[in-house]
N, C-alpha and C. Protein backbone atom coordinates (compact mmCIF):
# COMPACT_ATOMS: atom_id res chain seq x y z
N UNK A 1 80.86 197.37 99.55
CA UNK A 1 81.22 196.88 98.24
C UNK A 1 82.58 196.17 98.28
N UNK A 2 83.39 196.76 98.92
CA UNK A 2 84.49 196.46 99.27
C UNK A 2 84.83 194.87 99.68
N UNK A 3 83.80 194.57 100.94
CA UNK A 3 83.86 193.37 101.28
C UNK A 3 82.88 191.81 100.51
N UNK A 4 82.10 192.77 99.38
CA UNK A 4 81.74 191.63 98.64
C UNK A 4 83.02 190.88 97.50
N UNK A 5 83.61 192.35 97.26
CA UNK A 5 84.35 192.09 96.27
C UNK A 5 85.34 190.98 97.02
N UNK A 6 85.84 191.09 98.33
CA UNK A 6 86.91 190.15 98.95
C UNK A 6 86.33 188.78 98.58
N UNK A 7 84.88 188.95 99.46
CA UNK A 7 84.01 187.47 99.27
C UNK A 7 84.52 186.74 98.07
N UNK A 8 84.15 187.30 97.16
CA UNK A 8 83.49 186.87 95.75
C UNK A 8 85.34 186.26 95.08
N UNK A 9 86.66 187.11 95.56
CA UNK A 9 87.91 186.67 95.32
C UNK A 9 88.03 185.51 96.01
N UNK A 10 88.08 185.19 97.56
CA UNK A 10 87.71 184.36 98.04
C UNK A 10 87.08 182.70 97.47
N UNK A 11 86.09 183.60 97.05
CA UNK A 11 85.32 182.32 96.82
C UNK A 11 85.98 181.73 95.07
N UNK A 12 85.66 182.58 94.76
CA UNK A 12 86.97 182.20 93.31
C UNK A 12 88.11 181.48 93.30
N UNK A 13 88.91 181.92 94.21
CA UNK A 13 90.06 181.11 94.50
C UNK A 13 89.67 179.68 95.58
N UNK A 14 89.08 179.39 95.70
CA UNK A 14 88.44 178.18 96.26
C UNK A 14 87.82 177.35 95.40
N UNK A 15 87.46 177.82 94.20
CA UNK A 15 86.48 177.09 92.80
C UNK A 15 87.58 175.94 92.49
N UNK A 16 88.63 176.21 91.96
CA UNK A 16 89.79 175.63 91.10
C UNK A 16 88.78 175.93 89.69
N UNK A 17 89.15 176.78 89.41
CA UNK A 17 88.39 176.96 87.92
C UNK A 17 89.42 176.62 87.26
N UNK A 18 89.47 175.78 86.21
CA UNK A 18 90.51 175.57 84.79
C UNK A 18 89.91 176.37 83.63
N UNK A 19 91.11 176.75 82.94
CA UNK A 19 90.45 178.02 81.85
C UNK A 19 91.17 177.20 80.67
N UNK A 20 90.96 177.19 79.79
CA UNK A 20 91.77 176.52 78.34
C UNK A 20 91.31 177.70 77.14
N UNK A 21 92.75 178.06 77.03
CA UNK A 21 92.59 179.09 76.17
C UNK A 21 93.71 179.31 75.23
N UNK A 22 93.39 179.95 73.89
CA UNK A 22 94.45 179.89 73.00
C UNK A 22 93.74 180.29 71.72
N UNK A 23 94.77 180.10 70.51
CA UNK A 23 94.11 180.99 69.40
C UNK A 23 92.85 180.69 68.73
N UNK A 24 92.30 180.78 68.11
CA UNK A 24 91.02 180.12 67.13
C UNK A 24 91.23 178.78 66.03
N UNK A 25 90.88 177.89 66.37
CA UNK A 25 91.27 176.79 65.70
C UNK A 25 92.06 175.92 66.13
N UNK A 26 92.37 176.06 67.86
CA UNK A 26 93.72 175.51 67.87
C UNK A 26 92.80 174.23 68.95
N UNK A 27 91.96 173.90 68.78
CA UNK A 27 91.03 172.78 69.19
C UNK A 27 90.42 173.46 71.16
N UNK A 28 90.39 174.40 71.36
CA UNK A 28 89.59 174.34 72.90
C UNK A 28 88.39 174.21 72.67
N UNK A 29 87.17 174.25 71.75
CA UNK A 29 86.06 173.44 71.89
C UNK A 29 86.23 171.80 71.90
N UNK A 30 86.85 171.45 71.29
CA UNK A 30 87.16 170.09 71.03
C UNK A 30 87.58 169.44 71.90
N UNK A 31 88.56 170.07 73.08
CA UNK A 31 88.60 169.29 74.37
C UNK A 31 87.63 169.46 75.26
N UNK A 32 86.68 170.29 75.14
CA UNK A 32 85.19 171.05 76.14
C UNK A 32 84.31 169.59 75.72
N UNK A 33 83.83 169.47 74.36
CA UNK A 33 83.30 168.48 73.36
C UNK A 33 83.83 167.04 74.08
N UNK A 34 84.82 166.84 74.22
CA UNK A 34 85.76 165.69 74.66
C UNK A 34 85.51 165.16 76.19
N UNK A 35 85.82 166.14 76.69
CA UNK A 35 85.07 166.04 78.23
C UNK A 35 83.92 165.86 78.63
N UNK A 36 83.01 166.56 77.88
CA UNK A 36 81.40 166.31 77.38
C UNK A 36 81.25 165.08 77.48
N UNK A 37 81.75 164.93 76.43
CA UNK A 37 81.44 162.87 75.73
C UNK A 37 81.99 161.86 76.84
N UNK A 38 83.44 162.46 77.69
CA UNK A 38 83.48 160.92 78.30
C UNK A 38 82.53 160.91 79.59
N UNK A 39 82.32 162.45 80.30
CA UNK A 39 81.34 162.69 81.62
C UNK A 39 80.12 161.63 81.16
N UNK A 40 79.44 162.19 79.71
CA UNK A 40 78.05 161.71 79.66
C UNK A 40 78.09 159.97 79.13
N UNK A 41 79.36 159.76 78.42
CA UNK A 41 79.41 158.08 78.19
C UNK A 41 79.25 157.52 79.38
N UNK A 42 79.92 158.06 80.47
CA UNK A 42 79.96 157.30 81.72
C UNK A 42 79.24 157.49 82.86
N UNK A 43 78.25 158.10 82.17
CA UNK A 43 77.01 158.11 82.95
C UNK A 43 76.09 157.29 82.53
N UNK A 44 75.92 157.34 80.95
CA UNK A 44 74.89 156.91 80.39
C UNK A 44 75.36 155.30 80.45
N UNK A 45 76.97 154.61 80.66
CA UNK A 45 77.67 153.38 80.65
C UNK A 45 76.80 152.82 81.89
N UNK A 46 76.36 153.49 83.06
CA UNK A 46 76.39 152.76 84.55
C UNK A 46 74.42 152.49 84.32
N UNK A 47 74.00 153.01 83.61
CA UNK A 47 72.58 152.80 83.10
C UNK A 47 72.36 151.87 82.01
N UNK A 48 72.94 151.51 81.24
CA UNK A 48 73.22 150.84 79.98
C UNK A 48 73.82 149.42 80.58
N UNK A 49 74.73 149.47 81.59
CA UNK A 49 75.12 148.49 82.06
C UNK A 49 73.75 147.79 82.97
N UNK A 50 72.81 148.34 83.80
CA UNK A 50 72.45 148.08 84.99
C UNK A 50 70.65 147.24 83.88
N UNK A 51 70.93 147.80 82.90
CA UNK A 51 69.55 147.48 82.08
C UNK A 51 70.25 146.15 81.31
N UNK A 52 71.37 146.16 80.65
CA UNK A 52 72.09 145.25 80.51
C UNK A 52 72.01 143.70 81.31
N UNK A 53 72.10 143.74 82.29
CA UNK A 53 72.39 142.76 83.48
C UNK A 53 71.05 142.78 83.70
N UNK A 54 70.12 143.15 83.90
CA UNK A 54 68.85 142.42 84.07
C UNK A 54 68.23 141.97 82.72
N UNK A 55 68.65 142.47 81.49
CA UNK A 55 67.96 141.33 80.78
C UNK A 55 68.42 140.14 80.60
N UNK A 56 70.20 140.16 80.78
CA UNK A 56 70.81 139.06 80.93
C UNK A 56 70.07 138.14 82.20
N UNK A 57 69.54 138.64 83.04
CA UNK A 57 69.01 137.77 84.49
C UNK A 57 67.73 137.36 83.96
N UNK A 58 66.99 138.19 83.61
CA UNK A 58 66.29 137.85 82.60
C UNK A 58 65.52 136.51 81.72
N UNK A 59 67.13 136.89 80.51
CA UNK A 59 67.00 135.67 79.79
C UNK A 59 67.55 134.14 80.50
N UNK A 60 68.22 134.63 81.04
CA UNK A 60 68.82 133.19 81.85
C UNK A 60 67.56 132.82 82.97
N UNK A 61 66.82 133.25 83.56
CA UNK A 61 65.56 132.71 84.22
C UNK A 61 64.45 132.04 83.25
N UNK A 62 64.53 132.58 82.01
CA UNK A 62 63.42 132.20 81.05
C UNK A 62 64.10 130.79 80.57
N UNK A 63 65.58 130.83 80.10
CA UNK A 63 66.31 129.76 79.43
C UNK A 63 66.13 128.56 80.29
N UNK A 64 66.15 128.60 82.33
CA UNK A 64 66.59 127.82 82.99
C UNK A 64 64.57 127.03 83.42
N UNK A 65 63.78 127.96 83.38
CA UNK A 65 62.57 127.96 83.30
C UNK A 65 62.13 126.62 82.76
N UNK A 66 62.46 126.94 81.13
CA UNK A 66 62.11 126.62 80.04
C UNK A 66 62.81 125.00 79.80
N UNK A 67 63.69 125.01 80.17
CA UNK A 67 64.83 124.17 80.46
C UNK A 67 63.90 122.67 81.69
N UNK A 68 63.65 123.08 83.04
CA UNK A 68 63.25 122.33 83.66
C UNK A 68 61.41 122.00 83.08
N UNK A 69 60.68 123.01 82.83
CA UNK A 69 59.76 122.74 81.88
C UNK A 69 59.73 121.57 81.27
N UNK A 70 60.91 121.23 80.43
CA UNK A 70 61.19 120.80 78.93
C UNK A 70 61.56 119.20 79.54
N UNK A 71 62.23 119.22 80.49
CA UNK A 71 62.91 117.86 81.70
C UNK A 71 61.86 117.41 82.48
N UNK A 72 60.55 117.82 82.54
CA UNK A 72 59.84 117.46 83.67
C UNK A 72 59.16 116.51 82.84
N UNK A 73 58.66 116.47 81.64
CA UNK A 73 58.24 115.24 80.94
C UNK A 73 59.03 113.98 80.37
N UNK A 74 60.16 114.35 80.52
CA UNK A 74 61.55 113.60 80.32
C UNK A 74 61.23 112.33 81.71
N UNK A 75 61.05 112.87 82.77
CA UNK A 75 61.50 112.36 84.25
C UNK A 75 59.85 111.67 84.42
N UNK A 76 58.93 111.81 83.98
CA UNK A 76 57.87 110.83 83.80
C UNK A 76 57.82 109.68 83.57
């Protein structure tokens, strides 16, 4: 028992656990909440971006398409 308990200190002190603590009301959900929001903005940013940029590739293939389309009866 002895030597789990070392383990388990061990391994604790290797985590870097941060604790935020203080009275009731004094906002520690609100920075938990805070951290939340920018982890998942900037996850959900690199997906949002990557869907982003292909419709932009997208529309600019359809525009440039549409474009020589539109010139090829011009050049007749």
């Amino acid at each position: 028992m002895l030597i789990f308990i070392l383990q388990f200190l061990r391994a604790f002190q290797e985590a870097r656990v941060t604790v935020v603590a203080g009275e009731n009301d004094s906002g520690k959900s609100t920075i938990g909440k805070l951290i939340y929001l920018v982890i998942r903005g900037l996850s959900k940013y690199k997906e949002e971006f990557e869907a982003d940029r292909i419709e932009l590739l997208i529309n600019l293939t359809d525009r440039i398409y549409f474009e020589v389309r539109g010139n090829i009866g011009v050049l007749r």
